[in-house]
Protein backbone atom coordinates (compact mmCIF):
# COMPACT_ATOMS: atom_id res chain seq x y z
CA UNK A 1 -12.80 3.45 -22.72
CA UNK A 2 -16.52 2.51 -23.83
CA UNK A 3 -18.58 5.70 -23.20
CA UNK A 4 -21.67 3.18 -22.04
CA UNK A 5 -19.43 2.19 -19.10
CA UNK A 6 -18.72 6.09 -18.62
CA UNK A 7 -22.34 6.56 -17.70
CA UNK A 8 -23.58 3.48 -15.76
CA UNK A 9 -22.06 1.73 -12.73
CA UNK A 10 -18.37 0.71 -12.98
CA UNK A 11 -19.42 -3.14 -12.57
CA UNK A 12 -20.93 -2.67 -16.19
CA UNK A 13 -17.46 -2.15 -17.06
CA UNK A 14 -15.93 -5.46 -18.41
CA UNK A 15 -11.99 -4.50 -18.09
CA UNK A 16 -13.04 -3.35 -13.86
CA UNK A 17 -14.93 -7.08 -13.78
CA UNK A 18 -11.52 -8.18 -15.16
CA UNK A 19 -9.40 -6.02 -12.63
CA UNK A 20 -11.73 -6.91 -9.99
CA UNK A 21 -11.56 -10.59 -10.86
CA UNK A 22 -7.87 -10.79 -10.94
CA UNK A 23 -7.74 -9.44 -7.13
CA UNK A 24 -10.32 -11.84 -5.65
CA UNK A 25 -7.70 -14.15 -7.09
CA UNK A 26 -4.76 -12.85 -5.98
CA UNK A 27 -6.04 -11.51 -2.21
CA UNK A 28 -7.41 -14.89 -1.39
CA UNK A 29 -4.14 -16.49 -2.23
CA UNK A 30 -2.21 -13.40 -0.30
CA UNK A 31 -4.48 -14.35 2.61
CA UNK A 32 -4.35 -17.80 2.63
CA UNK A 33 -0.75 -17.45 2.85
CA UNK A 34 -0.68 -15.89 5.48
CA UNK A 35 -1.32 -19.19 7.48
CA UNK A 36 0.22 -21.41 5.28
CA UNK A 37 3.88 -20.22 5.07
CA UNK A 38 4.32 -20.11 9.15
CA UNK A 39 2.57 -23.60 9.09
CA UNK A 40 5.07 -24.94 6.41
CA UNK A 41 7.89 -23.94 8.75
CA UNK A 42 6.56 -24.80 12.34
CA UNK A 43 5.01 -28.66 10.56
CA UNK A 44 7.56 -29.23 8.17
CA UNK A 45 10.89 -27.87 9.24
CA UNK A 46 9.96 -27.45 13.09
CA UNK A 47 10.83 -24.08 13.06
CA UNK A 48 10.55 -21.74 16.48
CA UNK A 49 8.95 -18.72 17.82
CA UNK A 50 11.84 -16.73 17.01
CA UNK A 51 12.14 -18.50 13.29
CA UNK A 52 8.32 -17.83 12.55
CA UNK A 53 8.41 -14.26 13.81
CA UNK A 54 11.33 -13.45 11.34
CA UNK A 55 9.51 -14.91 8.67
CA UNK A 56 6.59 -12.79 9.62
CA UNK A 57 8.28 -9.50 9.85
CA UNK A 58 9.84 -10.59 6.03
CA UNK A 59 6.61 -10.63 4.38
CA UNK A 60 6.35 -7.28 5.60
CA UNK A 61 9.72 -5.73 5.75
CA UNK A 62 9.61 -4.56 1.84
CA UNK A 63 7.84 -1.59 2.27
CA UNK A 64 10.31 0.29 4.38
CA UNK A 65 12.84 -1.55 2.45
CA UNK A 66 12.07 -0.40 -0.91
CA UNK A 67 8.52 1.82 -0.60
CA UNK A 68 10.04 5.04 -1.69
CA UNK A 69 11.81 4.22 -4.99
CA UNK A 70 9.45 1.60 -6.35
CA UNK A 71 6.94 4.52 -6.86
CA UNK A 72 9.65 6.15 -8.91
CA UNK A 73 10.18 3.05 -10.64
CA UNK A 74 6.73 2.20 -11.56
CA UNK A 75 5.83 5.52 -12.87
CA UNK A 76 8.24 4.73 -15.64
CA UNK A 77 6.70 1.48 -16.34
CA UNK A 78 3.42 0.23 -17.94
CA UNK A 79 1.40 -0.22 -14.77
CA UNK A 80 -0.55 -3.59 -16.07
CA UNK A 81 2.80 -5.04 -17.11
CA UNK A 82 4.09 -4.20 -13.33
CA UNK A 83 1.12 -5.70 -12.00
CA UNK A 84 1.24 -8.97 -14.64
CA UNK A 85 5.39 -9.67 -13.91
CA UNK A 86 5.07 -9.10 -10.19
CA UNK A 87 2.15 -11.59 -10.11
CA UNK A 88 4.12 -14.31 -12.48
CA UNK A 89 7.66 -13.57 -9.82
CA UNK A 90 4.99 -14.93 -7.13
CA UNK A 91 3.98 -17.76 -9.01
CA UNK A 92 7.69 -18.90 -9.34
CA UNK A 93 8.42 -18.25 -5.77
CA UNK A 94 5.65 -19.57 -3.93
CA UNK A 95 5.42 -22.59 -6.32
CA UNK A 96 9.77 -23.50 -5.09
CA UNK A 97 8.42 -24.19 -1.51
CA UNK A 98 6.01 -27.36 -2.22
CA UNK A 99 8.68 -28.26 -5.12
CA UNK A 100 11.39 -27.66 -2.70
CA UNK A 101 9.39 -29.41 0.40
CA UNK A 102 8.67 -32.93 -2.01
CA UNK A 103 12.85 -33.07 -3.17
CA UNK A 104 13.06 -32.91 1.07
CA UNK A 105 15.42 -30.11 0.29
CA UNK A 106 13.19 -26.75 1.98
CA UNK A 107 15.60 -25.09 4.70
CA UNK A 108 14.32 -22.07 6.51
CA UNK A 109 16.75 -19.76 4.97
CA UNK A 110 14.79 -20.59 1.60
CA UNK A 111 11.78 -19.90 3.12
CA UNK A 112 13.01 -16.62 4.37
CA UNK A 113 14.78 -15.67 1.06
CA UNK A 114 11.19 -16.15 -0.42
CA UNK A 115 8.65 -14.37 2.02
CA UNK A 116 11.27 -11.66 1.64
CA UNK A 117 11.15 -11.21 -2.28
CA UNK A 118 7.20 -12.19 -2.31
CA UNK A 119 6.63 -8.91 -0.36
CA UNK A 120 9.10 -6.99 -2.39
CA UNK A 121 6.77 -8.30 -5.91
CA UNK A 122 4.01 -7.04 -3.89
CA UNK A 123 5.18 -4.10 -3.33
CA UNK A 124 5.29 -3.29 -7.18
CA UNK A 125 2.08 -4.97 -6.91
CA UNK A 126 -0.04 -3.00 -4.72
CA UNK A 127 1.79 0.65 -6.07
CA UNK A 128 0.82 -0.18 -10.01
CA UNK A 129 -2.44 -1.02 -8.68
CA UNK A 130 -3.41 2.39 -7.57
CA UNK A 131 -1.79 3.75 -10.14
CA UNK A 132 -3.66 1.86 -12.79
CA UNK A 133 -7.39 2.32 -11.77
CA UNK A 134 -7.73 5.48 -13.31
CA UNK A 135 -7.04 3.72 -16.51
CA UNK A 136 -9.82 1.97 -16.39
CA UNK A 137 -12.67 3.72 -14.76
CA UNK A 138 -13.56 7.22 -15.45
CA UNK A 139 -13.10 9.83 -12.86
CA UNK A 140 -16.86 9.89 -11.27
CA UNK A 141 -16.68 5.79 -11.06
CA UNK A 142 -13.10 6.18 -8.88
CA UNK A 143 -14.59 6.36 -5.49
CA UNK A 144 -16.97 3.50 -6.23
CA UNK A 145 -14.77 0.93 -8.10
CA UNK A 146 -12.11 1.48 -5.30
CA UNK A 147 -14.88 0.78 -2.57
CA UNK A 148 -15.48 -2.60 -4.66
CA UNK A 149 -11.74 -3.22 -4.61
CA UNK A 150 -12.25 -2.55 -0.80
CA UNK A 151 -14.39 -5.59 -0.67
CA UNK A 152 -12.60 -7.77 -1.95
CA UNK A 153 -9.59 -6.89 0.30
CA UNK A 154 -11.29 -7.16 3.32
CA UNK A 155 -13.19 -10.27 2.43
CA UNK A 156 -10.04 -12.02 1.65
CA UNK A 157 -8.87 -11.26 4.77
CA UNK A 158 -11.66 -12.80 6.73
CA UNK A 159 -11.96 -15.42 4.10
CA UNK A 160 -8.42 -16.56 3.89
CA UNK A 161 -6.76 -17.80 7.25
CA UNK A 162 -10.61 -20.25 7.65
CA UNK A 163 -9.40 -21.10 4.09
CA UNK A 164 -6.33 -21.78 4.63
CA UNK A 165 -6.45 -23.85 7.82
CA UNK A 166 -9.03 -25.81 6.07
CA UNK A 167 -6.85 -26.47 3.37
CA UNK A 168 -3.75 -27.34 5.50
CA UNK A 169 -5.89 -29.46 7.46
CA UNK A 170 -7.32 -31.58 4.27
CA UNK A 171 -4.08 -31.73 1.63
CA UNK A 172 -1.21 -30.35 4.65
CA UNK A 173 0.91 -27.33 4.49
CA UNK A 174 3.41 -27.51 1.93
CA UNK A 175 0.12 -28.10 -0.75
CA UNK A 176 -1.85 -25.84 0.73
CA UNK A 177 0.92 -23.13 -0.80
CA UNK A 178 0.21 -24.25 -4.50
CA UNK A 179 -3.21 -22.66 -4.51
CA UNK A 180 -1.78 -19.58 -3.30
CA UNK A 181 0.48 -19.73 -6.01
CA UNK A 182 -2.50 -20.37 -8.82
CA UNK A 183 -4.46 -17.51 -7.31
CA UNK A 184 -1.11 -15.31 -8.43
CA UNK A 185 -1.30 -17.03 -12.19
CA UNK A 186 -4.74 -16.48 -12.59
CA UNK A 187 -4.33 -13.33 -11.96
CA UNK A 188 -2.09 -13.08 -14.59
CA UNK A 189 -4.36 -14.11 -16.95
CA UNK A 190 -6.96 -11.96 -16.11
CA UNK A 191 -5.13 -8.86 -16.49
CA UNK A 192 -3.87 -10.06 -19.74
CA UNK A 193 -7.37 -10.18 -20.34
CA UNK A 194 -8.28 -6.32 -20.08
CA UNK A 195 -8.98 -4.57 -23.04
CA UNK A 196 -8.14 -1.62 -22.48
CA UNK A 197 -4.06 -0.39 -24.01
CA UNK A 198 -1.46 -0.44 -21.22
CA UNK A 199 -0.42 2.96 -21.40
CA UNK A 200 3.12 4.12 -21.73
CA UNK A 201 4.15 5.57 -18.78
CA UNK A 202 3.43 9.66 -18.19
CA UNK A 203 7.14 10.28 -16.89
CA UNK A 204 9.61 9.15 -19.97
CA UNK A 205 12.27 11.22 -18.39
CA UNK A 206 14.53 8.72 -16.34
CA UNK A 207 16.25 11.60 -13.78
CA UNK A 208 18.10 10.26 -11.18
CA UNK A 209 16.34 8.18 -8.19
CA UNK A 210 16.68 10.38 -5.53
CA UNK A 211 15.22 13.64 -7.62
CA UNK A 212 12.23 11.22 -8.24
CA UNK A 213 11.69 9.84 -4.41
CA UNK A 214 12.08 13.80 -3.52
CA UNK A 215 9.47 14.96 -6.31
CA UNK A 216 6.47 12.19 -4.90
CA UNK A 217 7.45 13.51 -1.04
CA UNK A 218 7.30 16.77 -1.96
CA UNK A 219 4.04 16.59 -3.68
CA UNK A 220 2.52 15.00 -0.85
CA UNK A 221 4.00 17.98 1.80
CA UNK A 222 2.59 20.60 -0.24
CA UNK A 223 -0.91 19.55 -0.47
CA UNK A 224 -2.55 20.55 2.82
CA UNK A 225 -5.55 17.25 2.51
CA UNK A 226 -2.65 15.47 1.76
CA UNK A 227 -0.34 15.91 4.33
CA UNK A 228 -3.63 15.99 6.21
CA UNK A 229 -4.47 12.80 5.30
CA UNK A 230 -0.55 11.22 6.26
CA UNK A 231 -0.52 12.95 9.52
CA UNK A 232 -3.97 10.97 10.47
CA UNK A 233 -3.65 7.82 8.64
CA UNK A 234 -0.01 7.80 10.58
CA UNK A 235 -0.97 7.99 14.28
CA UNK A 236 -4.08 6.15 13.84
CA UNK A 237 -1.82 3.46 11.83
CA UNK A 238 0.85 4.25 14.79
CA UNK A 239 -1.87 3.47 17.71
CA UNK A 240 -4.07 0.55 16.09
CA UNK A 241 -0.85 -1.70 15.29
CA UNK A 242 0.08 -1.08 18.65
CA UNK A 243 -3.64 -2.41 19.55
CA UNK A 244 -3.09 -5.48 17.17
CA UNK A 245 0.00 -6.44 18.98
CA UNK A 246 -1.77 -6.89 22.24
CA UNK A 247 -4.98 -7.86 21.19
CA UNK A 248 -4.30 -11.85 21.72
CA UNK A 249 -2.39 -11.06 25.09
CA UNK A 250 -5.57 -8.93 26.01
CA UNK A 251 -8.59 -11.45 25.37
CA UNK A 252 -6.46 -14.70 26.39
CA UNK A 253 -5.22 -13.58 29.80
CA UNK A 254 -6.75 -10.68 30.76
CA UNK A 255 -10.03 -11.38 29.47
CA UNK A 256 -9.41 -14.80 30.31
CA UNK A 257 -11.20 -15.63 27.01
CA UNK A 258 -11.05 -19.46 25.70
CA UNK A 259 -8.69 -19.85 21.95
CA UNK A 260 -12.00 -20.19 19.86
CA UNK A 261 -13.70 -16.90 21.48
CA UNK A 262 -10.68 -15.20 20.98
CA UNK A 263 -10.21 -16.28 16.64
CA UNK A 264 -14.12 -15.59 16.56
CA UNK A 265 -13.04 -11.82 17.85
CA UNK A 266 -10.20 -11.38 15.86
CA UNK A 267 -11.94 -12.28 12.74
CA UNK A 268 -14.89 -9.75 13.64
CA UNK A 269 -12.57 -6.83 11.84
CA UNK A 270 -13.24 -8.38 8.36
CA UNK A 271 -16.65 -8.08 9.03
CA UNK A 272 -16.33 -4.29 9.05
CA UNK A 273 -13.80 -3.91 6.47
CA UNK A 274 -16.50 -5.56 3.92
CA UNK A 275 -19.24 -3.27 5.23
CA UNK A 276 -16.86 -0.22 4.58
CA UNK A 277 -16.48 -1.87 0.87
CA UNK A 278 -20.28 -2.49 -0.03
CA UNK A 279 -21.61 1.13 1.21
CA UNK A 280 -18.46 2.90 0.47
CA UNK A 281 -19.62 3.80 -2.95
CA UNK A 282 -23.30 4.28 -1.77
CA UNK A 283 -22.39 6.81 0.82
CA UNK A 284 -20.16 8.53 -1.95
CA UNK A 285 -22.95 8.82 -4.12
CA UNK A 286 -25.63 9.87 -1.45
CA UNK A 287 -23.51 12.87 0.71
CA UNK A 288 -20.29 13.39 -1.46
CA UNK A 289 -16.98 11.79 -1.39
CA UNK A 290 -15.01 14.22 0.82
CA UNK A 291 -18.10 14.09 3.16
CA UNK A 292 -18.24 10.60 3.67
CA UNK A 293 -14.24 10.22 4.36
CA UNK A 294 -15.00 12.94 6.88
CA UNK A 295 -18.41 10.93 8.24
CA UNK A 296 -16.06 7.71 8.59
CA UNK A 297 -13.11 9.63 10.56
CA UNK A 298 -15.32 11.53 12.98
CA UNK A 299 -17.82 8.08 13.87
CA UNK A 300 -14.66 5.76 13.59
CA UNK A 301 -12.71 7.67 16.64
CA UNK A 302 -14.50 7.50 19.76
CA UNK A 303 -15.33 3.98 18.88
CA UNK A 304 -12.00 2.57 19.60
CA UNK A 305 -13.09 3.69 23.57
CA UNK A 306 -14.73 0.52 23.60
CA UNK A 307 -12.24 -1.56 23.39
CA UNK A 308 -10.77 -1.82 26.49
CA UNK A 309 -14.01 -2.30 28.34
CA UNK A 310 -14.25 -5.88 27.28
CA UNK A 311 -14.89 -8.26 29.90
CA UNK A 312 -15.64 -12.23 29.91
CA UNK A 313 -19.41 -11.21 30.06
CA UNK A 314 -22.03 -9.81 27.86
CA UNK A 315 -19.32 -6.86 27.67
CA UNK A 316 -17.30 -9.10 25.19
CA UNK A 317 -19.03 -7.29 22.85
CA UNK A 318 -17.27 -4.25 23.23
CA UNK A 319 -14.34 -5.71 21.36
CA UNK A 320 -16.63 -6.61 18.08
CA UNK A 321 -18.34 -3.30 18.21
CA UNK A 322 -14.86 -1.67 18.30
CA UNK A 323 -13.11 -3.71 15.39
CA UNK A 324 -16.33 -3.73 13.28
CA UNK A 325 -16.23 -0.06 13.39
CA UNK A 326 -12.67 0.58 13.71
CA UNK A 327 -12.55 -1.70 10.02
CA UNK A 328 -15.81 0.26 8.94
CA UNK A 329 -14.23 3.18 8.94
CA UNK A 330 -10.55 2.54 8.02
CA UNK A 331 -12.30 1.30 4.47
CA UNK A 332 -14.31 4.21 4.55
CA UNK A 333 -11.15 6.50 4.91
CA UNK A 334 -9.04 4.64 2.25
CA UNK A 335 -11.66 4.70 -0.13
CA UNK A 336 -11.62 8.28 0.16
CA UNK A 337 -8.03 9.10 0.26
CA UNK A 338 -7.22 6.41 -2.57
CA UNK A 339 -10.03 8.30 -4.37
CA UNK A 340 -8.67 11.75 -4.08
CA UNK A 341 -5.10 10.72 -3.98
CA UNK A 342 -5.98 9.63 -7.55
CA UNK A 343 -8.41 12.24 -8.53
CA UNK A 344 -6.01 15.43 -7.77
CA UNK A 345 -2.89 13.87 -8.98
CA UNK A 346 -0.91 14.39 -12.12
CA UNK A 347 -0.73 10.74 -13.62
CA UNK A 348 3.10 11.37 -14.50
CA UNK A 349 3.92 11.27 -10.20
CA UNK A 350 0.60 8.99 -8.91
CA UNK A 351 3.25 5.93 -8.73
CA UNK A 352 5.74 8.39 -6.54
CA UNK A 353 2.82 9.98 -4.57
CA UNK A 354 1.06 6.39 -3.46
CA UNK A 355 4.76 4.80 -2.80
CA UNK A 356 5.04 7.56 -0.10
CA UNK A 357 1.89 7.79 1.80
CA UNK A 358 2.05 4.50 1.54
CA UNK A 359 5.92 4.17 2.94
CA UNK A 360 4.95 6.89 5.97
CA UNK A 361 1.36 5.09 6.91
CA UNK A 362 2.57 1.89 6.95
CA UNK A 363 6.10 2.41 8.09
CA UNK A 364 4.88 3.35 11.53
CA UNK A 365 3.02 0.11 11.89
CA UNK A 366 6.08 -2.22 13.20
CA UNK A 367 6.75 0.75 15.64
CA UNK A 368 3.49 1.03 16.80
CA UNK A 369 3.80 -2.74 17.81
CA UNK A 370 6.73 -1.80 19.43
CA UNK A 371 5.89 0.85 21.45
CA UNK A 372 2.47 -0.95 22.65
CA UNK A 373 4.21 -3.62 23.97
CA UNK A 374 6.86 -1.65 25.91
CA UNK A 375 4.02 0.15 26.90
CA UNK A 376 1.94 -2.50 28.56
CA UNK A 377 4.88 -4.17 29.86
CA UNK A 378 5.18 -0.52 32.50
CA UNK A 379 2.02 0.04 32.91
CA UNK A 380 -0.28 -3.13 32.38
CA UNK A 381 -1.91 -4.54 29.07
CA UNK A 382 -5.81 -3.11 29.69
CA UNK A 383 -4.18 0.50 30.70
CA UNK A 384 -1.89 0.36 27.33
CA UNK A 385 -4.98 0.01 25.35
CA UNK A 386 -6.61 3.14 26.66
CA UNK A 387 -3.26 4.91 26.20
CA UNK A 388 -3.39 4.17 23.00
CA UNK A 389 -6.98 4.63 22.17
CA UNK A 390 -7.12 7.90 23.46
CA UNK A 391 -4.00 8.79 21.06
CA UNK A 392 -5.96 7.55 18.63
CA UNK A 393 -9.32 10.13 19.12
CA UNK A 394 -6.72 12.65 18.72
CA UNK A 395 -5.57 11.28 15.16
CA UNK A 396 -8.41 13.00 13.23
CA UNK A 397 -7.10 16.49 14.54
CA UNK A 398 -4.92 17.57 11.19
CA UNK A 399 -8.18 16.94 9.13
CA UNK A 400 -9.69 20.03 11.27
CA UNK A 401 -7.05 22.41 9.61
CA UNK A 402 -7.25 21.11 6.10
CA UNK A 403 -10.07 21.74 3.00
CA UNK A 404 -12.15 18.54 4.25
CA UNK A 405 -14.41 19.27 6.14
CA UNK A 406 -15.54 22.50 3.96
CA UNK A 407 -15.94 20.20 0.68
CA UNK A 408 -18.44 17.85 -0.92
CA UNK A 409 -16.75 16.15 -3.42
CA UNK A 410 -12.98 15.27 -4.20
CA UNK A 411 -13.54 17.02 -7.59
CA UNK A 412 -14.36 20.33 -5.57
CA UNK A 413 -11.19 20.25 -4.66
CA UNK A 414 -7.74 21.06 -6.47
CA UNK A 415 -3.92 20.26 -5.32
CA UNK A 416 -1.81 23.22 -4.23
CA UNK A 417 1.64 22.46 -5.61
């Protein structure tokens, strides 16, 4: 690594501008995807609710699917290479649906078959991601180039539906998917621009899958921030899906809110998650890393009270206020966990170790969804959301019994194994 980009701020370090570059590229297409494959099937092959949700739940569905052992998997793998073959598998499959749609041979099993693999490449994706930034940046630079990363993320996703419908509108659907499918090739080429080697991987020994799923969940039980961290990303993950899944219902008939009030709303989340990005790193820098994850959790809980005060008045802005700081402060928090996560881990089991926080924090999202709908179908959709906001104040409790809120900095900090 050059020792000038060692000392000065990681954007002065060309392989992170690289890095950096290759995700705008990739998270915009990701994002504008998002709109464009449902549109493909409702425009093009008429699909139905039913159709569209399946197709939904299979861009998803890889994490539970295959979470666990791709960790073990890309730990014995060259984490650019990961990152450079999953991106070129997207390329290919997102490119056979506008192929597929001009031959007039695109079914909706295709399209299925593809949103399903797509999320399995990302999977790889997004685990060799985390796994690779300490690669590139050095360890005081972690907590700010992962706040940059944070950026990006959430301005993709505020970016990329407007982007997409724009696009859909002006070339039509099946297009439309092609420029998702370029942002995946140039990002490609940008990683294959990095300098820096692609390191062989830390863990040469190929043990059997099962030892290696067991050795990345154990790791994560015996360190107390850790299992801290799982136990609070998990309910609040558990509760805010569940929030998600009504959110629509909520503003469009019992807020009696017209559609274009209601996207305006919904996109208002983005906002926050791109504030969390830009002072991420800032508020690292000015009170300490574990200090600011611990700043974000403890303003980020009551704020979620707001929420279901929202009325068709000036009180609509109690929904904003919540998802701006709901999105503020999820950023906030994975910045800092990402940060320590990669700070306190050996590099040989950092594939293993992100695979399953991410497999328990995310895995609880499609029952949170779940659950908040059976909820508010008993008791009523306004009185499901304070249910499940008040769950969610509680979330923060394991971080009360764990190192956090006596440290600084991540580095103060070492992993009890």
């Amino acid at each position: 690594m050059d020792p000038y980009a060692m000392t000065t701020g990681v954007l002065r370090n060309p392989d992170f501008l690289r890095f950096l570059s290759s995700h705008v590229a990739n998270e915009l297409g990701a994002n504008i995807s998002r709109v464009a494959l449902p549109l493909v099937a409702v425009l093009v092959l008429h699909a139905g609710p039913a159709e569209v949700g399946v197709l939904s739940s299979l861009q998803t569905a890889a994490f539970l699917l295959i979470g666990l052992p791709t960790g073990v998997w890309v730990d014995r793998m060259r984490k650019r290479r990961v990152m450079m073959v999953s991106d070129l598998v997207k390329f290919v499959l997102l490119g056979s649906i506008p192929a597929a749609a001009a031959l007039d041979v695109l079914t909706i099993e295709m399209m299925f078959a593809v949103a399903l693999l797509a999320g399995v490449s990302q999977v790889f994706n997004d685990v060799a991601d985390q796994t690779y930034l300490p690669h590139l940046v050095s360890t005081p630079q972690l907590s700010d180039g992962n706040a940059k990363l944070e950026v990006v993320r959430s301005g993709a996703f505020l970016a990329g539906p407007g982007v997409g419908g724009a696009l859909v509108q002006l070339v039509g659907a099946p297009r439309t998917i092609v420029a998702t499918a370029i942002g995946a090739l140039a990002s490609v080429f940008l990683l294959l621009a990095i300098r820096a080697p692609d390191k062989p991987p830390a863990d040469a020994e190929h043990g059997p899958l099962l030892r290696g799923i067991r050795e990345g969940l154990s790791y994560v039980w015996r360190d107390r921030l850790l299992r801290a961290f799982v136990a609070t990303s998990g309910i609040n993950n558990l509760c805010v899906s569940g929030v998600l899944g009504l959110s629509v219902l909520f503003l469009a008939q019992t807020v009696r809110l017209s559609p274009g009030a209601v996207g305006v709303l919904l996109m208002s989340g983005g906002i926050g998650g791109v504030l969390g990005g830009l002072t991420g790193g800032w508020l690292a820098r000015k009170l300490g890393s574990a200090r600011a994850t611990w700043l974000a959790i403890l303003i980020g809980a009551p704020a979620g009270l707001l929420l279901p005060m929202t009325q068709a008045d000036w009180r609509v802005v109690c929904f904003a206020v919540t998802s701006i700081m709901i999105s503020w402060a999820a950023t906030m928090s994975n910045v800092g966990q990402t940060t320590y996560r990669q700070t306190v881990t050996p590099d040989h089991l950092l594939g293993r170790v992100n695979a399953s926080v991410r497999f328990v924090t995310w895995g609880v999202m499609p029952l949170g969804a779940l659950v908040g709908g059976l909820v508010a179908q008993q008791i009523g959709v306004r009185e499901a959301l304070w249910l499940l906001m008040i769950c969610r104040v509680a979330a923060f409790v394991p971080l009360l019994f764990s190192p956090l809120p006596h440290a600084r900095d991540y580095t103060d900090l070492q992993a009890k194994t």
